[in-house]
C-alpha atoms as a PDB file:
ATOM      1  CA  UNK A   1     171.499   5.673 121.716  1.00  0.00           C
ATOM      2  CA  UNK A   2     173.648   2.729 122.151  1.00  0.00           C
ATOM      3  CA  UNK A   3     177.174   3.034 121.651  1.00  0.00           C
ATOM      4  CA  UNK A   4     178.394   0.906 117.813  1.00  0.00           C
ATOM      5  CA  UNK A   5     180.022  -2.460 118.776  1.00  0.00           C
ATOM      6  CA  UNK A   6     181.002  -5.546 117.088  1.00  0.00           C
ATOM      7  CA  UNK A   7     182.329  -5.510 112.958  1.00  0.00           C
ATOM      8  CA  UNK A   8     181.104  -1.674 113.202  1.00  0.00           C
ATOM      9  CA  UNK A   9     182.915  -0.593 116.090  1.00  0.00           C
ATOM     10  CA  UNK A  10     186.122  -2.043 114.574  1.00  0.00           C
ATOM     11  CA  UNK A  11     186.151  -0.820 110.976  1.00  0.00           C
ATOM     12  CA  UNK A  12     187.799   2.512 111.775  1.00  0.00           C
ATOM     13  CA  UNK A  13     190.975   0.491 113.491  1.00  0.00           C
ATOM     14  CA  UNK A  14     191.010  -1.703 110.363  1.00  0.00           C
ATOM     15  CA  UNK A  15     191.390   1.065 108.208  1.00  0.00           C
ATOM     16  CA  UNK A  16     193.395   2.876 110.434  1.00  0.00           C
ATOM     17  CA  UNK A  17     196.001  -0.629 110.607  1.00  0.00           C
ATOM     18  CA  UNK A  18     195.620  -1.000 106.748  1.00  0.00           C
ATOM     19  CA  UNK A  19     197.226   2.640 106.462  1.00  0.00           C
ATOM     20  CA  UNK A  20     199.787   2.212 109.136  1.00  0.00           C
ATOM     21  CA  UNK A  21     201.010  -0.933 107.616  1.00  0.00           C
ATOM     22  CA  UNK A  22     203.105   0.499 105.025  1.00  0.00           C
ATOM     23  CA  UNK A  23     204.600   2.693 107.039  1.00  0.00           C
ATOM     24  CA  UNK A  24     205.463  -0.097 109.877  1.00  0.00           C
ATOM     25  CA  UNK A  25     207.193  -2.227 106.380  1.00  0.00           C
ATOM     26  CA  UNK A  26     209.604   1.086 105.820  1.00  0.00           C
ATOM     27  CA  UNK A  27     210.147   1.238 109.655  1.00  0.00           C
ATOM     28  CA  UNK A  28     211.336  -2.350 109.447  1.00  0.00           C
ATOM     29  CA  UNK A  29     213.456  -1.736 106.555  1.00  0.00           C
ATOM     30  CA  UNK A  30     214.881   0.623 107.818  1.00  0.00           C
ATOM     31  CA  UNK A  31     215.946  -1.159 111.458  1.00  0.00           C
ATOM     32  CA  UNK A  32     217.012  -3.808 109.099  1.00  0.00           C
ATOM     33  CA  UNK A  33     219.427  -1.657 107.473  1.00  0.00           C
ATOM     34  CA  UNK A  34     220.295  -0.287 110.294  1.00  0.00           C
ATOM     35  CA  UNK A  35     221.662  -3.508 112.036  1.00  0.00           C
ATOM     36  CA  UNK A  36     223.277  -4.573 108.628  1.00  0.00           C
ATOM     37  CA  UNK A  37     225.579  -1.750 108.716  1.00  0.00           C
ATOM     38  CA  UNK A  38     226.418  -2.294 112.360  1.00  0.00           C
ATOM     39  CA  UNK A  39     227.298  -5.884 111.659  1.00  0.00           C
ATOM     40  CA  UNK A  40     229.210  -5.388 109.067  1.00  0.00           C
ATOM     41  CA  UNK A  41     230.962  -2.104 110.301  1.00  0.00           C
ATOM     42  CA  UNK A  42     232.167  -4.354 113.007  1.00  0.00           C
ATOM     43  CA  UNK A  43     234.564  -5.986 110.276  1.00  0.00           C
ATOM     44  CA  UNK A  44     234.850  -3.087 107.716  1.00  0.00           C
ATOM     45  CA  UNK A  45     235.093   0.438 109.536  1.00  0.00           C
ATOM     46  CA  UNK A  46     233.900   2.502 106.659  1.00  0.00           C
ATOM     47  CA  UNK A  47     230.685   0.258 106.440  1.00  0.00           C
ATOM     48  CA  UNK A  48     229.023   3.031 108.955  1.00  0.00           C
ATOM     49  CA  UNK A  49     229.464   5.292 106.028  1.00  0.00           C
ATOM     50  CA  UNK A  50     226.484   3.804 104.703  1.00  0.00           C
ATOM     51  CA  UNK A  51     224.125   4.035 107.423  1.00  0.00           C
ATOM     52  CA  UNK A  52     220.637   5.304 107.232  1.00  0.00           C
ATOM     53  CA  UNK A  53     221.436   8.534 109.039  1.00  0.00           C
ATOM     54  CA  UNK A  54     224.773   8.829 107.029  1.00  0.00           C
ATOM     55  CA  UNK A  55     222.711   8.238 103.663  1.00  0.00           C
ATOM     56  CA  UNK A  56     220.017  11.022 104.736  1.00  0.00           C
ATOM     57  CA  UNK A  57     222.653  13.560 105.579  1.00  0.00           C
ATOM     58  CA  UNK A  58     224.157  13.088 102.710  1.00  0.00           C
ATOM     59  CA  UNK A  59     221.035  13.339 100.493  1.00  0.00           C
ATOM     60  CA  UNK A  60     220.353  16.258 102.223  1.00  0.00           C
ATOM     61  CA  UNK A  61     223.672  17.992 101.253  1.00  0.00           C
ATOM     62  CA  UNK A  62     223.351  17.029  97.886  1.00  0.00           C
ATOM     63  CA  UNK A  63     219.955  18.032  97.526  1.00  0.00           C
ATOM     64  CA  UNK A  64     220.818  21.269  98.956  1.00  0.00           C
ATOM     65  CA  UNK A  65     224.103  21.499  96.953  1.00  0.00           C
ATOM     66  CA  UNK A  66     222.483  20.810  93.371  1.00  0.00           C
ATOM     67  CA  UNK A  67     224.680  18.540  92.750  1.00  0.00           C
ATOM     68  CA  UNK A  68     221.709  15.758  92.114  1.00  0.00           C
ATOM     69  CA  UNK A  69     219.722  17.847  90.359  1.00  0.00           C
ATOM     70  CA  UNK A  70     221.819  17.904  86.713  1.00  0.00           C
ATOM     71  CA  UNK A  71     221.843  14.276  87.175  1.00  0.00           C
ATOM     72  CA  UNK A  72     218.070  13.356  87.778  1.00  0.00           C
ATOM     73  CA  UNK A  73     217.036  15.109  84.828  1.00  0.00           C
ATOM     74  CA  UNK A  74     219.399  13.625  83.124  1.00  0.00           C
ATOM     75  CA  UNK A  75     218.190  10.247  84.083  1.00  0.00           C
ATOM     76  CA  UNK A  76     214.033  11.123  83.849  1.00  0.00           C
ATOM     77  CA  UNK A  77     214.798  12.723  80.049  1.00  0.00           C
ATOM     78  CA  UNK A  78     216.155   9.785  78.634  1.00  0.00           C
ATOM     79  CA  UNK A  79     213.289   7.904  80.553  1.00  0.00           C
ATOM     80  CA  UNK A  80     210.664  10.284  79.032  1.00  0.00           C
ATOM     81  CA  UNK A  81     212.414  10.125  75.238  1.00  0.00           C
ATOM     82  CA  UNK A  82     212.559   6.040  75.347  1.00  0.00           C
ATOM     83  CA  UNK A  83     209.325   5.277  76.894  1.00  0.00           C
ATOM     84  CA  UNK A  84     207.906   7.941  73.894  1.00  0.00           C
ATOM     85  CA  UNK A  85     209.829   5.467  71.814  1.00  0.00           C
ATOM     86  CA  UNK A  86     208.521   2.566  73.013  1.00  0.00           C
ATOM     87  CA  UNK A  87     204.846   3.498  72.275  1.00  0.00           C
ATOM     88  CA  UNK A  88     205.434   5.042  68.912  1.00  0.00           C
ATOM     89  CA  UNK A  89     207.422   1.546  67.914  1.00  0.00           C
ATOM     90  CA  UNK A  90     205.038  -0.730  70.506  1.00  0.00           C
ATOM     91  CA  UNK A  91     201.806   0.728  70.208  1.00  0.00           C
ATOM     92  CA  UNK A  92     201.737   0.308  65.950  1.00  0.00           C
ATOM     93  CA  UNK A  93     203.177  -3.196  66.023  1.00  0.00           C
ATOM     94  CA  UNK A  94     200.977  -4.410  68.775  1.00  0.00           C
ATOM     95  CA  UNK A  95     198.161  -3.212  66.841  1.00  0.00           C
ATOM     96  CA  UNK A  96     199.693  -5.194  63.510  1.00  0.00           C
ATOM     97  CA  UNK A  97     200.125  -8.372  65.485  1.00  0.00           C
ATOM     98  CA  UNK A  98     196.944  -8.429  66.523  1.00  0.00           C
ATOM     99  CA  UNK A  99     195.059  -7.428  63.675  1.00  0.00           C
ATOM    100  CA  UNK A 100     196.795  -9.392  60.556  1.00  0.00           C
ATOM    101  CA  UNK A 101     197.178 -13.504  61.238  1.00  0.00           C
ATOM    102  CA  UNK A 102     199.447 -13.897  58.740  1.00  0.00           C
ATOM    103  CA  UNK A 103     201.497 -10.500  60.205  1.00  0.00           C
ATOM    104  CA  UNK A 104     201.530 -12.608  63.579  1.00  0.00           C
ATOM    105  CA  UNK A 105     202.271 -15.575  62.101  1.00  0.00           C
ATOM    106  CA  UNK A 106     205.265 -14.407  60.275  1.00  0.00           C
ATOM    107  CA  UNK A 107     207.215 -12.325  63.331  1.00  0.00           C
ATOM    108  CA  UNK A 108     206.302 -13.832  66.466  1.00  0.00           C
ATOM    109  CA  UNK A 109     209.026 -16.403  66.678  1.00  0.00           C
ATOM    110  CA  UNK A 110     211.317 -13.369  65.685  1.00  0.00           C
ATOM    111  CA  UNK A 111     209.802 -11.301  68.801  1.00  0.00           C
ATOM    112  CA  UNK A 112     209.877 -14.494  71.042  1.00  0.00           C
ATOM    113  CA  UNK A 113     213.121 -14.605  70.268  1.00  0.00           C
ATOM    114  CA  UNK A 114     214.861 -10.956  71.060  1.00  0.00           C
ATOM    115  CA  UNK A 115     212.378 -10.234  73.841  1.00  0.00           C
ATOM    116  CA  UNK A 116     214.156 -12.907  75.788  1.00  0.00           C
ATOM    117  CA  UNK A 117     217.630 -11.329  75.141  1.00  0.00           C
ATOM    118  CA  UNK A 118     219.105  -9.013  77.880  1.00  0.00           C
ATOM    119  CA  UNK A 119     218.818  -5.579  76.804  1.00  0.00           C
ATOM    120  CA  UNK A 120     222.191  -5.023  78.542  1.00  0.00           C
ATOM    121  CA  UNK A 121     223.776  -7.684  76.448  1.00  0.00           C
ATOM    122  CA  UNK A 122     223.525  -5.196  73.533  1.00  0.00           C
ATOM    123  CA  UNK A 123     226.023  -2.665  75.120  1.00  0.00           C
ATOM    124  CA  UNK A 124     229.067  -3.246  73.384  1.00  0.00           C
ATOM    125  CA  UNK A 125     227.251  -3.222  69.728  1.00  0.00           C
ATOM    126  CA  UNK A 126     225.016  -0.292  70.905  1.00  0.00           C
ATOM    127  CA  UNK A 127     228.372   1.319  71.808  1.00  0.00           C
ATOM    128  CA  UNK A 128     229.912   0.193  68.370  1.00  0.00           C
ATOM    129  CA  UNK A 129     227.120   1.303  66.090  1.00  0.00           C
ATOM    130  CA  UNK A 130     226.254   4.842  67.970  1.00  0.00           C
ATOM    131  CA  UNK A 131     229.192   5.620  69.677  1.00  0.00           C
ATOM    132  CA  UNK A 132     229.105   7.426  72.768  1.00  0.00           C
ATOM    133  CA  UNK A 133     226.153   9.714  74.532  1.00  0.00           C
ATOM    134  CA  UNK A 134     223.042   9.530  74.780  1.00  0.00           C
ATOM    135  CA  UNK A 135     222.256   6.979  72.096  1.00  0.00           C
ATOM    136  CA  UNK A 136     223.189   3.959  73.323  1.00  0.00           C
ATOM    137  CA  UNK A 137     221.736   4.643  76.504  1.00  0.00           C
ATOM    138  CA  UNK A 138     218.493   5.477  74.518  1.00  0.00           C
ATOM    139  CA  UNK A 139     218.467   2.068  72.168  1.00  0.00           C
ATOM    140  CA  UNK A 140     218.879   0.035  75.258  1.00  0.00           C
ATOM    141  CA  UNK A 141     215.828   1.876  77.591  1.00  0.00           C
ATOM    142  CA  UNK A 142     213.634   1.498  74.341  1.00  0.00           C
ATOM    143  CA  UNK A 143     214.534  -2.276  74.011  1.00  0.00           C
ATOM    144  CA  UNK A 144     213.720  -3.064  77.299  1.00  0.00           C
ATOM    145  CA  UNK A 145     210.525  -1.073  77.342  1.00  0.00           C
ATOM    146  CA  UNK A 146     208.986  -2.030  74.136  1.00  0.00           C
ATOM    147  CA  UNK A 147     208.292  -5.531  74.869  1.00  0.00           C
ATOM    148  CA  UNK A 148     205.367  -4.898  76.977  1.00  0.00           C
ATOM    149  CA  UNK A 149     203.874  -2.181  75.155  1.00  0.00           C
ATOM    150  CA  UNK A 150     203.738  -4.065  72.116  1.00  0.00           C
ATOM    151  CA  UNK A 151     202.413  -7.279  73.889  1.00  0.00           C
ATOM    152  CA  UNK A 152     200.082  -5.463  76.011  1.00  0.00           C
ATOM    153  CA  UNK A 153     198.730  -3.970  72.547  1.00  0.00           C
ATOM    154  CA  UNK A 154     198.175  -7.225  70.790  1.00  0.00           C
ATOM    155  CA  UNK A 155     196.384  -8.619  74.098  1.00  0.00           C
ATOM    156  CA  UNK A 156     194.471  -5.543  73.732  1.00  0.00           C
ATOM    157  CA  UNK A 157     193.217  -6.092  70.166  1.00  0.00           C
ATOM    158  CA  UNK A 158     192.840  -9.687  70.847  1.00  0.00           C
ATOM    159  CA  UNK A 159     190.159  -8.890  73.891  1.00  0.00           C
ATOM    160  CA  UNK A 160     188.221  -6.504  71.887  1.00  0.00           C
ATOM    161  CA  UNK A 161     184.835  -7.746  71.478  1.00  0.00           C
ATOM    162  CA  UNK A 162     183.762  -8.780  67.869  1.00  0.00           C
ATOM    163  CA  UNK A 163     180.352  -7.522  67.756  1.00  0.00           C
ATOM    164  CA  UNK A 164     182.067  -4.274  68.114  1.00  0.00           C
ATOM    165  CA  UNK A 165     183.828  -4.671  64.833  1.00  0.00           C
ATOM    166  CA  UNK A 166     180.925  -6.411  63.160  1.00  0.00           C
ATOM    167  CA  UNK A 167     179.357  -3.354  64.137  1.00  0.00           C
ATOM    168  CA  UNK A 168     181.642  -1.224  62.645  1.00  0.00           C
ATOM    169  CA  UNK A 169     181.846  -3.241  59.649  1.00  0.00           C
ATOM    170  CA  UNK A 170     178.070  -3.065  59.422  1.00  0.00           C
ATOM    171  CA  UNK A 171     177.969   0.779  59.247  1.00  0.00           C
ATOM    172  CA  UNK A 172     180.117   0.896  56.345  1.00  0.00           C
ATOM    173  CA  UNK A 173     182.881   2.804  58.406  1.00  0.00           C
ATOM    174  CA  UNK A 174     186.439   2.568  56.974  1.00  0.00           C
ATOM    175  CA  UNK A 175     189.308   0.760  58.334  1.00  0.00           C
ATOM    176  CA  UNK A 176     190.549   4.314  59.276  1.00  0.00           C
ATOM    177  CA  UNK A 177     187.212   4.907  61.380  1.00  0.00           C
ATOM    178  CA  UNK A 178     187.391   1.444  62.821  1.00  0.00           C
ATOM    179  CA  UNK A 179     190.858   2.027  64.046  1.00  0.00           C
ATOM    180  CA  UNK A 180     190.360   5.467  65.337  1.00  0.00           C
ATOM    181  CA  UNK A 181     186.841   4.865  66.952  1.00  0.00           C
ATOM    182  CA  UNK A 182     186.743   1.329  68.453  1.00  0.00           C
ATOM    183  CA  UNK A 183     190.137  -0.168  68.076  1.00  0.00           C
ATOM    184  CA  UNK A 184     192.112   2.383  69.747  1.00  0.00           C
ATOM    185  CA  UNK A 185     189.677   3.591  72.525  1.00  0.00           C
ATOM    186  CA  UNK A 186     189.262  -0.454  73.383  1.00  0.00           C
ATOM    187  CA  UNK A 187     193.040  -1.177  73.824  1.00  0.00           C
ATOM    188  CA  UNK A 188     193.791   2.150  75.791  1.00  0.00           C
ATOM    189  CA  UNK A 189     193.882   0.104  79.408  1.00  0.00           C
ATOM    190  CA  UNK A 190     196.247  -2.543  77.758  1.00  0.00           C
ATOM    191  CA  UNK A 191     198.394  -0.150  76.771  1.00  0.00           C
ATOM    192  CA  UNK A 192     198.584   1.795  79.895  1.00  0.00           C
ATOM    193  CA  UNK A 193     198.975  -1.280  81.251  1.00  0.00           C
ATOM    194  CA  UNK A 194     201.990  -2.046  78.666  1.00  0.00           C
ATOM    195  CA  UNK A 195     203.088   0.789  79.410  1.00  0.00           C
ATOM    196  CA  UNK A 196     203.680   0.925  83.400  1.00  0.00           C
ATOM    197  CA  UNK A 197     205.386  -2.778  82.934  1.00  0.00           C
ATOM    198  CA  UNK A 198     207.647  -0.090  80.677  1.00  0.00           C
ATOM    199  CA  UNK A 199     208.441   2.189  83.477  1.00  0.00           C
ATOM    200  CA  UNK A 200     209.543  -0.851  85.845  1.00  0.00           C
ATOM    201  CA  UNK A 201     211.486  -2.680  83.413  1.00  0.00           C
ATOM    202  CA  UNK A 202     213.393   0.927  81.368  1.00  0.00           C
ATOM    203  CA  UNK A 203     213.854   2.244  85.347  1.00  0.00           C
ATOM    204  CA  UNK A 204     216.120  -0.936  86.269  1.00  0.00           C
ATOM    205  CA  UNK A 205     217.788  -1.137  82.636  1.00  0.00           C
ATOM    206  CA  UNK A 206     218.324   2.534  83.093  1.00  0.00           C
ATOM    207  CA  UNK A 207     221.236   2.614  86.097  1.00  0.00           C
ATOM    208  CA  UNK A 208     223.524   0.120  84.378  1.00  0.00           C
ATOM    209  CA  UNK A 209     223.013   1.917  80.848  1.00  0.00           C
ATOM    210  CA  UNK A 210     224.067   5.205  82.180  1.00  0.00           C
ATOM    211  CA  UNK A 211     227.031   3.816  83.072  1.00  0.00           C
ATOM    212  CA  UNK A 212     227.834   3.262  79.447  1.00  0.00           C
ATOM    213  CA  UNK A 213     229.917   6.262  77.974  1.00  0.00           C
ATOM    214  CA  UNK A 214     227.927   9.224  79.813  1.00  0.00           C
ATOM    215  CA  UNK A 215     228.777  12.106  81.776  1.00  0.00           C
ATOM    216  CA  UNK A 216     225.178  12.350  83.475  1.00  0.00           C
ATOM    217  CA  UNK A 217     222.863  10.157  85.040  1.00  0.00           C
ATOM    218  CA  UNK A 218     221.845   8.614  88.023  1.00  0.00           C
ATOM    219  CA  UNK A 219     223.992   5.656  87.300  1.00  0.00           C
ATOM    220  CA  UNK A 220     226.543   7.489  85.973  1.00  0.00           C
ATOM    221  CA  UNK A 221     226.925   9.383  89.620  1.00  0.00           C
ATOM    222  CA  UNK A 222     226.750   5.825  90.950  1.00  0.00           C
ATOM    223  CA  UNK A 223     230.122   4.802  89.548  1.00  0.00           C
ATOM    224  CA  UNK A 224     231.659   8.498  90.174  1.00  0.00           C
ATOM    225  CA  UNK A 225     230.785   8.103  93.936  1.00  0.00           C
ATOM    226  CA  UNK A 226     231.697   4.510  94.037  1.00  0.00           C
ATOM    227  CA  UNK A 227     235.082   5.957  92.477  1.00  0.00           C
ATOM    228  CA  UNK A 228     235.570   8.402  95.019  1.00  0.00           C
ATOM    229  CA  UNK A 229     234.595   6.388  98.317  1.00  0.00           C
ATOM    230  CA  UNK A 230     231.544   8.346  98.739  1.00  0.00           C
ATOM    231  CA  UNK A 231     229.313   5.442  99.904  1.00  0.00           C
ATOM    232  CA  UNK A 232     227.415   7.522 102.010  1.00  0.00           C
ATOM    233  CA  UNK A 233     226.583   9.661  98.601  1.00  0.00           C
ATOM    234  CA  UNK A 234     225.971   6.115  96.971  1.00  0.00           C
ATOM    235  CA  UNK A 235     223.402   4.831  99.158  1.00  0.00           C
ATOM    236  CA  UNK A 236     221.664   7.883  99.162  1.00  0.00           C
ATOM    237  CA  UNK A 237     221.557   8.003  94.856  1.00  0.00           C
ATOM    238  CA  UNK A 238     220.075   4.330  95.215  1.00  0.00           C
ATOM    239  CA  UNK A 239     217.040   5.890  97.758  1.00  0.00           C
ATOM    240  CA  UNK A 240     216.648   8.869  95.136  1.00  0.00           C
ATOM    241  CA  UNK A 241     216.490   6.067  92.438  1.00  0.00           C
ATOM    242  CA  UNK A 242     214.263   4.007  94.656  1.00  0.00           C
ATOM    243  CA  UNK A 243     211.968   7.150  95.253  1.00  0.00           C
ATOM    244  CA  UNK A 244     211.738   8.433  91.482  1.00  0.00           C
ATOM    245  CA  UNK A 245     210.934   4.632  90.093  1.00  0.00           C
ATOM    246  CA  UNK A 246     208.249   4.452  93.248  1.00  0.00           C
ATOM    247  CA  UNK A 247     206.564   7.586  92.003  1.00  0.00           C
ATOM    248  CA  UNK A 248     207.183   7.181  87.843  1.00  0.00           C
ATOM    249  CA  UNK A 249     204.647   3.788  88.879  1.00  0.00           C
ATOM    250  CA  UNK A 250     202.390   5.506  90.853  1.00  0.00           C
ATOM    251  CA  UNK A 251     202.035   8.333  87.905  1.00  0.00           C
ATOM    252  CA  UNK A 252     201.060   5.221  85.425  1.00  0.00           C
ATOM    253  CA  UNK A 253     198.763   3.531  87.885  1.00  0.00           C
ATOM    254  CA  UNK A 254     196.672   6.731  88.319  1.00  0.00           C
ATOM    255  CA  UNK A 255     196.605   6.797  84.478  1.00  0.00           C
ATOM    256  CA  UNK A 256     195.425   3.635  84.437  1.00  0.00           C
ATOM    257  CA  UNK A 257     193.079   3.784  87.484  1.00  0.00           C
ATOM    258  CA  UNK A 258     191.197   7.136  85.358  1.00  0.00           C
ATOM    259  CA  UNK A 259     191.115   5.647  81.887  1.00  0.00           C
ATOM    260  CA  UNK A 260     189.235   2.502  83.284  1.00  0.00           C
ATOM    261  CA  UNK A 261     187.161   4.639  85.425  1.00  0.00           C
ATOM    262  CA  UNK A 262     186.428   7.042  82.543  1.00  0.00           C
ATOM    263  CA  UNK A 263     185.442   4.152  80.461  1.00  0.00           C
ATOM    264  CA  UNK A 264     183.395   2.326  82.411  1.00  0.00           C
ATOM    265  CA  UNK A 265     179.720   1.753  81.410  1.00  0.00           C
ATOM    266  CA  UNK A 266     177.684   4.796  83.504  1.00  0.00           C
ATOM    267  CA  UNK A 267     174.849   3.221  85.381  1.00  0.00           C
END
């Protein structure tokens, strides 16, 4: 038997280059940040500090120590508790704004409005109104995150298809039915997909709101090593921070990726 040549032959090395790809981009990165540190060490000395092999050691050692631990869950609860937030405020509103016109009508020049506001500009009255602790940092993660869960939602309800409602409407079910058995089950991808826009947007808003009045956090350890010259420690929080955001996105796209799947019409 002839050995495969041509398009055949070749697929193997294209899917072997498509997985080695992301591994050559981090390789890159990496010898980028590699000769950034070397260039600028040659002007500030304690630039080496910061080096990749500095950073790893260092990650290591704290790692090792515990002294990250307290401080990543720290960070991932108040994640967890404002993205829970964010769906029990997002999720109901969406579902308002898209089913009443004259609900819509009313707020969305209100909503147009604050969603375009920084969620960090509302640190000093957050700070004023809650004090210190957690609850600040909470408001401002659940302002950040439930702009896209509530948007998502309304696109959600506005892509549902009508005949399913007519439907609905036609078999005398209640509004309660309706919403439970072809509202919410249709607007389940757009609110997964509200809801990972949520984990990139409360993850970035998270570092500078930890460093608002708490004694734990990711971003809170930020400013403590940036306090104490530990820039080796600092560069190796921002990987960790890099890291959990990477996989908090890859846990909502597989949510997303099995609730489409699920729900797709079975041959």
């Amino acid at each position: 038997m002839a050995a495969a040549t041509g398009p055949v032959a070749a697929a193997p090395a294209r899917a072997l280059g498509r997985r080695l790809l992301p591994w050559a981009g981090l390789l890159a990165a990496l010898a980028l940040w590699e000769l950034g540190v070397a260039a600028l060490a040659s002007r500030t000395p304690i630039a080496h500090t910061f080096s990749p092999g500095a950073s790893a050691a260092a990650l290591q050692s704290l790692l090792a120590g515990g002294e990250l631990w307290p401080h990543i869950a720290a960070s991932l609860r108040r994640v967890l508790i404002g993205l829970l937030l964010a769906l029990l405020i997002g999720v109901p509103a969406g579902l308002a704004l898209g089913l009443s016109p004259t609900f819509r009508l009313a707020v969305t020049p209100l909503l147009q409005l604050l969603r375009m506001i920084s969620p960090l500009s509302w640190m000093p009255l957050a700070v004023m109104a809650l004090g210190i602790g957690d609850a600040p940092v909470i408001f401002l993660l659940v302002f950040a995150a439930v702009w896209p869960v509530l948007l998502n939602t309304a696109a959600g309800v506005a892509a549902l298809d009508p005949h399913w409602l007519r439907l609905a409407r036609s078999l005398s079910a209640t509004r309660g039915e309706t919403l439970r058995q072809v509202i919410l089950p249709g607007v389940v991808a757009h609110v997964l997909t509200g809801f990972r826009l949520a984990v990139g947007i409360l993850w970035i808003v998270l570092v500078p709101a930890e460093m608002l009045g708490v004694s734990s956090g990711l971003g809170y350890f930020i400013l403590d090593t940036r306090d104490r010259l530990a820039y080796d420690e600092l560069t190796a929080t921002i990987v960790v921070i890099g890291l959990l955001g990477y996989a908090l996105d890859a846990l909502a796209r597989l949510a997303w990726r099995r609730w489409t799947r699920g729900a797709a019409p079975q041959d």
